[in-house]
N, C-alpha and C. Protein backbone atom coordinates (compact mmCIF):
# COMPACT_ATOMS: atom_id res chain seq x y z
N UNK A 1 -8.41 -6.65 5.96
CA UNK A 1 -8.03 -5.50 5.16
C UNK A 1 -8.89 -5.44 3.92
N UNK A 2 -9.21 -4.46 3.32
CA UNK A 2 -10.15 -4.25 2.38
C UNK A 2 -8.85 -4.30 1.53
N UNK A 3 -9.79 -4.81 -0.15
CA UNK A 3 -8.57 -4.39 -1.38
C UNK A 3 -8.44 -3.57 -1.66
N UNK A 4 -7.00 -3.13 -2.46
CA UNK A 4 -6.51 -2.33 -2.68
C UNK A 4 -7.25 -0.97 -3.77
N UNK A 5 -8.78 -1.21 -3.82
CA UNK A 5 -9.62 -0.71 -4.67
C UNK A 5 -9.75 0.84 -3.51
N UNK A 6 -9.53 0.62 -2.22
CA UNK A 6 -10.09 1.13 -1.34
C UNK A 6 -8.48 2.52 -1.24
N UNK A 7 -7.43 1.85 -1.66
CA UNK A 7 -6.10 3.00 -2.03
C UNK A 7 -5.94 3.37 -3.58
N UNK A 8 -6.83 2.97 -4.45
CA UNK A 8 -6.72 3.90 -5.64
C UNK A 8 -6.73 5.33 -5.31
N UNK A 9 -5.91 5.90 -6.58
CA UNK A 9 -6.29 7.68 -7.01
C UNK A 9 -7.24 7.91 -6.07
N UNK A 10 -8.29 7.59 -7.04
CA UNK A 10 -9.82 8.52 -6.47
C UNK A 10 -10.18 8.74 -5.35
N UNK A 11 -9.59 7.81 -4.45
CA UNK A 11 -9.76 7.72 -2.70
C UNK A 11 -8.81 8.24 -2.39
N UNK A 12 -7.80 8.67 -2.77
CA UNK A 12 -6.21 9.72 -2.09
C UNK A 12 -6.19 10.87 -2.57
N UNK A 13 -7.43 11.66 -3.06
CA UNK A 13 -7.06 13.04 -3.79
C UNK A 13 -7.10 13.78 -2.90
N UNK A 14 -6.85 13.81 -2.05
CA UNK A 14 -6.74 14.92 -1.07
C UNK A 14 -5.84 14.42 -0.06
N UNK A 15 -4.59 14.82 0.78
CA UNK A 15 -4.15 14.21 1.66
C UNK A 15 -5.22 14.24 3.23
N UNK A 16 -6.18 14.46 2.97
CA UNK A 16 -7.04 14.20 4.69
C UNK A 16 -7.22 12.72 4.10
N UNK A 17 -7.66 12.17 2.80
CA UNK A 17 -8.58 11.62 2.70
C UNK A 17 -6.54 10.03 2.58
N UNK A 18 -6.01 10.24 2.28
CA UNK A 18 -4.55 9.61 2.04
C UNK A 18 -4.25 9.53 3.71
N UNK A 19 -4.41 10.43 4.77
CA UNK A 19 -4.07 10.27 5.89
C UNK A 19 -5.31 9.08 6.65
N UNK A 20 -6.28 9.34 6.27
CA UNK A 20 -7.19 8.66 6.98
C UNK A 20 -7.11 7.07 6.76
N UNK A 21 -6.96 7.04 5.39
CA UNK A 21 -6.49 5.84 4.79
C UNK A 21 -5.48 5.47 5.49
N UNK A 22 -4.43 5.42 6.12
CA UNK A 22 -3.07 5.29 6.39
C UNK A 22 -2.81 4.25 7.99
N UNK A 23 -3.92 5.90 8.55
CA UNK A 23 -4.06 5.69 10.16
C UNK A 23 -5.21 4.39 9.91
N UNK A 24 -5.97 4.08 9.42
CA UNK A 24 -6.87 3.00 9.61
C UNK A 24 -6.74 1.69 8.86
N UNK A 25 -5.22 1.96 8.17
CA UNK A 25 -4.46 0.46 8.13
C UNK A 25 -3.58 0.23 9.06
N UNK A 26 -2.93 1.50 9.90
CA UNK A 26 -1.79 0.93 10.63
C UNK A 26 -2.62 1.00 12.10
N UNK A 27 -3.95 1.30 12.15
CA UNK A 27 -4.55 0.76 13.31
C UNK A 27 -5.06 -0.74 12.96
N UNK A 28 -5.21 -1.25 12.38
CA UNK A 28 -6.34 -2.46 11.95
C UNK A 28 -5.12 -3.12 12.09
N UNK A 29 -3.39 -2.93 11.88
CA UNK A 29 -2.54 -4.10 11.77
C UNK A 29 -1.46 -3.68 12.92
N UNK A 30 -1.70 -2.52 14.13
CA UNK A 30 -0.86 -2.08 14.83
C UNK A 30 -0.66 -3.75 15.74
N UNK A 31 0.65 -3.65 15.90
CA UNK A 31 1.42 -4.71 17.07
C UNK A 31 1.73 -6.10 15.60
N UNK A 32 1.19 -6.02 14.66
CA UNK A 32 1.55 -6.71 13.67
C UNK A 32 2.81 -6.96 13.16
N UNK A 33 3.37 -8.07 12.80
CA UNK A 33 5.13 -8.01 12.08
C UNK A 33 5.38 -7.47 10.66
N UNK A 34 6.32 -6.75 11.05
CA UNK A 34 6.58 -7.02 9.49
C UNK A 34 6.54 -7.48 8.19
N UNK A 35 6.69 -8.49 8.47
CA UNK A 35 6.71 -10.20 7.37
C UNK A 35 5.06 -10.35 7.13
N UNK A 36 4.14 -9.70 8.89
CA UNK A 36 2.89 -10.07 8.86
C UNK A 36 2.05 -8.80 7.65
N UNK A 37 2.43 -7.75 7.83
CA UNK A 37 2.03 -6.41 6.76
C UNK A 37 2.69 -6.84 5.43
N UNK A 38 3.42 -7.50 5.37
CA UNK A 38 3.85 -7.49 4.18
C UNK A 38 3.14 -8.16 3.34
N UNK A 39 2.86 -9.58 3.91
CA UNK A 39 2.57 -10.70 3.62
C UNK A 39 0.77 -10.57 2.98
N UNK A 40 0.49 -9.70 4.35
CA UNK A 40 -1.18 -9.17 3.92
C UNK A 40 -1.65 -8.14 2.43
N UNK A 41 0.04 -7.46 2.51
CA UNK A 41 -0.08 -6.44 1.83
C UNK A 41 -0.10 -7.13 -0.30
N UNK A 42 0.54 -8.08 0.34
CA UNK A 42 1.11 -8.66 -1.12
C UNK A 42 -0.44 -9.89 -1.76
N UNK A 43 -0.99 -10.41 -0.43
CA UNK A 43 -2.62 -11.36 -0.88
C UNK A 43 -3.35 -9.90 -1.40
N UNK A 44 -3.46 -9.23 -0.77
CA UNK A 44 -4.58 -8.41 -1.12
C UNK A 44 -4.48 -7.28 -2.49
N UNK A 45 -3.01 -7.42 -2.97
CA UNK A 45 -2.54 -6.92 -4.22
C UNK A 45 -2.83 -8.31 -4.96
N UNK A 46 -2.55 -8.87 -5.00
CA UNK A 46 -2.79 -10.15 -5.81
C UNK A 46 -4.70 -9.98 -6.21
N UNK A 47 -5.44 -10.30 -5.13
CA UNK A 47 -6.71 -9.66 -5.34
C UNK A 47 -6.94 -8.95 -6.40
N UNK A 48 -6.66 -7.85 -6.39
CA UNK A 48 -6.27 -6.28 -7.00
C UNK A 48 -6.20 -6.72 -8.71
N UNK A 49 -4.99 -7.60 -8.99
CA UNK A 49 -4.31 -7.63 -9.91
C UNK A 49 -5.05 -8.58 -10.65
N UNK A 50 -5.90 -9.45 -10.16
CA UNK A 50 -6.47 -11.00 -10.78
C UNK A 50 -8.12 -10.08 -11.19
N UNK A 51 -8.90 -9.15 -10.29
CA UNK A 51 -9.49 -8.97 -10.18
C UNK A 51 -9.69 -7.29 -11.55
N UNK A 52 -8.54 -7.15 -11.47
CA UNK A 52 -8.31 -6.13 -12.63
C UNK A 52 -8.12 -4.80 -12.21
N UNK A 53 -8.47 -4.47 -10.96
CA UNK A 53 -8.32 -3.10 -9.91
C UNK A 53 -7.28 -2.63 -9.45
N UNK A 54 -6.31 -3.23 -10.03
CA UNK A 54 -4.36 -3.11 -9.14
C UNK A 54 -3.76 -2.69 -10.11
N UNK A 55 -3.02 -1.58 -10.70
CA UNK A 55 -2.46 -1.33 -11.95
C UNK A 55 -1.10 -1.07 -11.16
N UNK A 56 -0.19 -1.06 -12.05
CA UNK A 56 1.33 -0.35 -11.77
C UNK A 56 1.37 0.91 -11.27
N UNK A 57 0.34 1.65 -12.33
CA UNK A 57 0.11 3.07 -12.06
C UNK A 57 -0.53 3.06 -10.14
N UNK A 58 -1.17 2.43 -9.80
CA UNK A 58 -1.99 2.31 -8.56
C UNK A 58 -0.63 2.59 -7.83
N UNK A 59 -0.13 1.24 -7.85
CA UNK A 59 1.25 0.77 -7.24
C UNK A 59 2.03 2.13 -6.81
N UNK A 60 2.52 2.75 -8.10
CA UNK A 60 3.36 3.97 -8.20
C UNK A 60 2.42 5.18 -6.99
N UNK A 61 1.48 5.69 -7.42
CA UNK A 61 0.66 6.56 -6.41
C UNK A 61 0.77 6.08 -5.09
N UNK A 62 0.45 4.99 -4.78
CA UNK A 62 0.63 4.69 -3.26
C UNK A 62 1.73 4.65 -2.75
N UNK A 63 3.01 4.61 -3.74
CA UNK A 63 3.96 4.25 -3.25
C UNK A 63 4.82 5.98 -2.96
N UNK A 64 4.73 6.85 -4.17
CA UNK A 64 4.67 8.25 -4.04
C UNK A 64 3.90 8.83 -2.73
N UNK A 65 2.69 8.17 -2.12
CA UNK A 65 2.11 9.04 -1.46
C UNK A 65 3.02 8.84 -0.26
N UNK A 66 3.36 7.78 -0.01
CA UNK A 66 3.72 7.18 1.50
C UNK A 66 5.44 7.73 1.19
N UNK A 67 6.09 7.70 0.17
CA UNK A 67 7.67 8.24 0.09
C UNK A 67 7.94 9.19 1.09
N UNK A 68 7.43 10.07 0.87
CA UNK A 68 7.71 11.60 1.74
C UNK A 68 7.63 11.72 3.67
N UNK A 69 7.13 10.87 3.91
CA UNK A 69 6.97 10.54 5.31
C UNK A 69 7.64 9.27 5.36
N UNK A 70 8.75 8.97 5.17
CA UNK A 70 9.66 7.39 5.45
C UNK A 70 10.69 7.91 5.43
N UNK A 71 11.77 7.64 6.48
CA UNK A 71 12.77 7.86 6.66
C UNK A 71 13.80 6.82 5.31
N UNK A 72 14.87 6.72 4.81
CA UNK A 72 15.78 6.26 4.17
C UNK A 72 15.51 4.48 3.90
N UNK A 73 15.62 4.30 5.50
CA UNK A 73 15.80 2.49 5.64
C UNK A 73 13.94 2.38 5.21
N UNK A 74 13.12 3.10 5.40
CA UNK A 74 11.81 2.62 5.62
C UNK A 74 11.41 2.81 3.95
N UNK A 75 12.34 3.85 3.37
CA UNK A 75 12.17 3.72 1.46
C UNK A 75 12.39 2.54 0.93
N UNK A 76 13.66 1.85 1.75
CA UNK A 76 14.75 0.89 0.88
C UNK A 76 13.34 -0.20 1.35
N UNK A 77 12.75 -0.55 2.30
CA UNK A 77 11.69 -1.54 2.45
C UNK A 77 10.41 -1.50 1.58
N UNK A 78 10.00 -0.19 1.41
CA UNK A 78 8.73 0.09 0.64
C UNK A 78 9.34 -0.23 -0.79
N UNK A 79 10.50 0.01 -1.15
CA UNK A 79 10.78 -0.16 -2.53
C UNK A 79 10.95 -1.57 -2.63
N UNK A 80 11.36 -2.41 -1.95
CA UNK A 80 11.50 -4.21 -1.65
C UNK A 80 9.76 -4.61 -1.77
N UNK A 81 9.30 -4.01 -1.27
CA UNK A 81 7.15 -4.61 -1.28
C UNK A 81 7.10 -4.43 -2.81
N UNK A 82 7.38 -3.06 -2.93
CA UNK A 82 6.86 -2.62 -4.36
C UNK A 82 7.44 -3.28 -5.78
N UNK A 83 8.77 -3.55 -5.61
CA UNK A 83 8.80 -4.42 -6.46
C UNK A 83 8.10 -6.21 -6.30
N UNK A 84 7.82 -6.23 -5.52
CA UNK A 84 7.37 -7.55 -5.51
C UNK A 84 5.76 -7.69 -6.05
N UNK A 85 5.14 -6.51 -5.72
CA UNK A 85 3.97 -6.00 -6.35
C UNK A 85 3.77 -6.60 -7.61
N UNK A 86 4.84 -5.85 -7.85
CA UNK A 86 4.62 -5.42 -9.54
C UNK A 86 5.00 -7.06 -10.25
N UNK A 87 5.76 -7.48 -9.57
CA UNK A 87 5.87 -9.16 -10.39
C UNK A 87 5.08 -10.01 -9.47
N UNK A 88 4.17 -9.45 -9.34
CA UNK A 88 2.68 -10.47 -8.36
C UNK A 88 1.85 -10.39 -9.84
């Protein structure tokens, strides 16, 4: 997985460019677990955060972009990553 430099703003201003992004993480980790996306999702924020490229603000946008297409239970999970983010 590339870092999270690659889901800043500047790379999601458009939703083609937020969709493309999306489909070519959940192809690169399709048949993957849960625990296993998560787990990837949380090293490569760490990256992000040590490296100086991971802000809260980042956090918040990605997490806004993906809200609107998640059913209820799949919010209550993205909001469980996201706080863990943020105290990474």
């Amino acid at each position: 997985m590339r870092d999270f430099n690659n889901y800043n703003q500047k790379n999601l201003n458009s939703n083609d460019n937020a969709m493309n992004t999306l489909k070519s993480f959940a192809k690169k980790y399709e048949g993957a677990s849960e625990d296993q996306l998560v787990s990837q999702i949380l090293i490569e924020a760490q990256k992000g955060r040590e490296n100086g490229t991971l802000t809260d603000g980042d956090i918040e946008r990605f997490r806004n972009m993906l809200y609107p297409m998640l059913n209820q239970k799949q919010r209550e999970k993205l909001d469980k990553v996201i706080k863990q983010l943020k105290t990474n």
